[in-house]
C-alpha atoms as a PDB file:
ATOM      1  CA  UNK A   1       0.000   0.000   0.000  1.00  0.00           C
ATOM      2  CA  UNK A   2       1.260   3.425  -0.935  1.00  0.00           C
ATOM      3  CA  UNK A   3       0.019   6.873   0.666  1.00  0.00           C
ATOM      4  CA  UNK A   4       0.584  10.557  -0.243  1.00  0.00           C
ATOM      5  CA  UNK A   5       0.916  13.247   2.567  1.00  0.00           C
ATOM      6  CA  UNK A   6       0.760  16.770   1.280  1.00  0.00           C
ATOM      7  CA  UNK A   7       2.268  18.413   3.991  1.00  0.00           C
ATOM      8  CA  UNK A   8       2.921  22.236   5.299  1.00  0.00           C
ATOM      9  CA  UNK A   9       6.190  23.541   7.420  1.00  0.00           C
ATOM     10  CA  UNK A  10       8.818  21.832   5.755  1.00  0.00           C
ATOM     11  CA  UNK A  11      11.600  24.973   4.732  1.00  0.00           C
ATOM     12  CA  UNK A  12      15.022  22.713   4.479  1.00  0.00           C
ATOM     13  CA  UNK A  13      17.058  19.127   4.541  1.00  0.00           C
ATOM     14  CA  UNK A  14      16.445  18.893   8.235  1.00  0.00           C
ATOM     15  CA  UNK A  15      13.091  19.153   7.716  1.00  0.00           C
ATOM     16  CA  UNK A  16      12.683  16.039   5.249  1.00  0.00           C
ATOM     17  CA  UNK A  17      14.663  14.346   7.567  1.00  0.00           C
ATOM     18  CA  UNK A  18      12.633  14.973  10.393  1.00  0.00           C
ATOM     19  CA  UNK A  19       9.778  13.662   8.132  1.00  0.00           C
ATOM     20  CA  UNK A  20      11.187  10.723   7.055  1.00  0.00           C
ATOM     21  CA  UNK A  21      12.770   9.916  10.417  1.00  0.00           C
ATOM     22  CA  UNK A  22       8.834  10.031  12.118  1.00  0.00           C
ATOM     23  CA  UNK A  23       7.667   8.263   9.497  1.00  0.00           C
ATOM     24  CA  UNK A  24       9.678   5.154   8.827  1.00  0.00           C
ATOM     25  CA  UNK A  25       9.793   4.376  12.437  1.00  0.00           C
ATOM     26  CA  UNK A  26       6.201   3.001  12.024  1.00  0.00           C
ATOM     27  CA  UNK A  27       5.668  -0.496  12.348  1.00  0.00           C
ATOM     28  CA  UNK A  28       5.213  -2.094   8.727  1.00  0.00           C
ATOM     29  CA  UNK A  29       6.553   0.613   6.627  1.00  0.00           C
ATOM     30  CA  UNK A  30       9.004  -0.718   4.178  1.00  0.00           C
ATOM     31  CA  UNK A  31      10.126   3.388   2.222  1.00  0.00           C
ATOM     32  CA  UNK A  32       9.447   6.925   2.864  1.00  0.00           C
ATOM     33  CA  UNK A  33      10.283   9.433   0.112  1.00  0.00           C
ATOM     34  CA  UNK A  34       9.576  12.925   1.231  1.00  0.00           C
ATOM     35  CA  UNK A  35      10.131  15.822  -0.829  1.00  0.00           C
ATOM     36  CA  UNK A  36      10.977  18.827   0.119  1.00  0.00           C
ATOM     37  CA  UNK A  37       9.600  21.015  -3.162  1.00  0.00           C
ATOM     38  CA  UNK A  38       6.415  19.600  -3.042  1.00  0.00           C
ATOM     39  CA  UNK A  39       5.844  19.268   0.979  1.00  0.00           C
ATOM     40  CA  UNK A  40       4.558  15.938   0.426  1.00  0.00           C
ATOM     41  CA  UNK A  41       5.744  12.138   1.122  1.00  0.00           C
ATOM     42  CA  UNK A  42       5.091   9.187  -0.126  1.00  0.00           C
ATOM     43  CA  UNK A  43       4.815   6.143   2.474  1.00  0.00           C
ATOM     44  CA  UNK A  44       5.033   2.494   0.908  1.00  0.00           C
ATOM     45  CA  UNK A  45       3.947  -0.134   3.667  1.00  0.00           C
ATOM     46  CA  UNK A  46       2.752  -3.905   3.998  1.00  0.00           C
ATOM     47  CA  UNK A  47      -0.452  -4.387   3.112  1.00  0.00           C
ATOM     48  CA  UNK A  48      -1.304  -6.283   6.370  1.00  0.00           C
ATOM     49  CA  UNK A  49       0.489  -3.880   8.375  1.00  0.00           C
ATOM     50  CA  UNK A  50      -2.811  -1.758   9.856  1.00  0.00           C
ATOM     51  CA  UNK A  51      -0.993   1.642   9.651  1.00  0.00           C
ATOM     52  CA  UNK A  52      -4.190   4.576   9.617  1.00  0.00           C
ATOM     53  CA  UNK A  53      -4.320   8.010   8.221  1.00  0.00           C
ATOM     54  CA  UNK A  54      -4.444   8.844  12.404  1.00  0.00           C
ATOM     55  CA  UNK A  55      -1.154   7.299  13.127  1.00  0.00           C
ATOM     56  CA  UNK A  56       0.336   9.171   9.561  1.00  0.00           C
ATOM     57  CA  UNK A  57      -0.711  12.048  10.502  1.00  0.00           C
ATOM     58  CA  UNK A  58       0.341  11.732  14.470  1.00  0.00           C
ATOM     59  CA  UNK A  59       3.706  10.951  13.723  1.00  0.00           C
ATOM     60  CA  UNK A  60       4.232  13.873  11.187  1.00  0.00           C
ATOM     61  CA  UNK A  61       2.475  16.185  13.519  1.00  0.00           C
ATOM     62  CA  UNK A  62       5.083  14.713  16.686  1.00  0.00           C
ATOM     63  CA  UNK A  63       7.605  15.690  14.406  1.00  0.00           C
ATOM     64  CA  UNK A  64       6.537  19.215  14.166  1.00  0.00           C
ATOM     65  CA  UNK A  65       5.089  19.565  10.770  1.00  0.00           C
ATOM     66  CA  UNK A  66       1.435  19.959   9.573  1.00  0.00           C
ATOM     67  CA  UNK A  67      -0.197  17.208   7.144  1.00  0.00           C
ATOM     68  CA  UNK A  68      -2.933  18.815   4.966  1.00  0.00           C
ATOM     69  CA  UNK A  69      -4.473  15.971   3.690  1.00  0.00           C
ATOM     70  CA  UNK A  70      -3.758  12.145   3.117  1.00  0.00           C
ATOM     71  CA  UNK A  71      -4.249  10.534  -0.539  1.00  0.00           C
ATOM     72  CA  UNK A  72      -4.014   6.956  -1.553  1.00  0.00           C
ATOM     73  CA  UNK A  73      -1.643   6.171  -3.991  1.00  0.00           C
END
């Protein structure tokens, strides 16, 4: 399963790897790609691996960054 964050904060490298750090500490995902030009991130997870927009969006926001909105991918 793949999801798109559109995000808002993001303003350099650290940033992203703030992002990506928060994200791929989940349990189940497998790659994080976050992009800084954009302010989004892709997450690619297992499929059985229960991971919900809520946690997404938690561990972004613990990270101190803002997700807009959540797409599937």
């Amino acid at each position: 399963m793949k999801k798109k964050l559109h995000l808002e904060g993001m303003s350099c490298m650290h940033c992203v790897k703030h992002v990506h750090d928060a994200l791929i500490e989940l349990n189940g995902v497998k790659n994080v790609n976050v992009d800084l030009d954009s302010e989004s991130a892709v997450v690619e997870y297992d499929d059985d691996a229960a991971i919900s927009d809520i946690q997404l969006k938690d561990a972004v926001q613990d990270a101190g960054y803002d997700v807009i909105s959540i797409e599937n991918v």
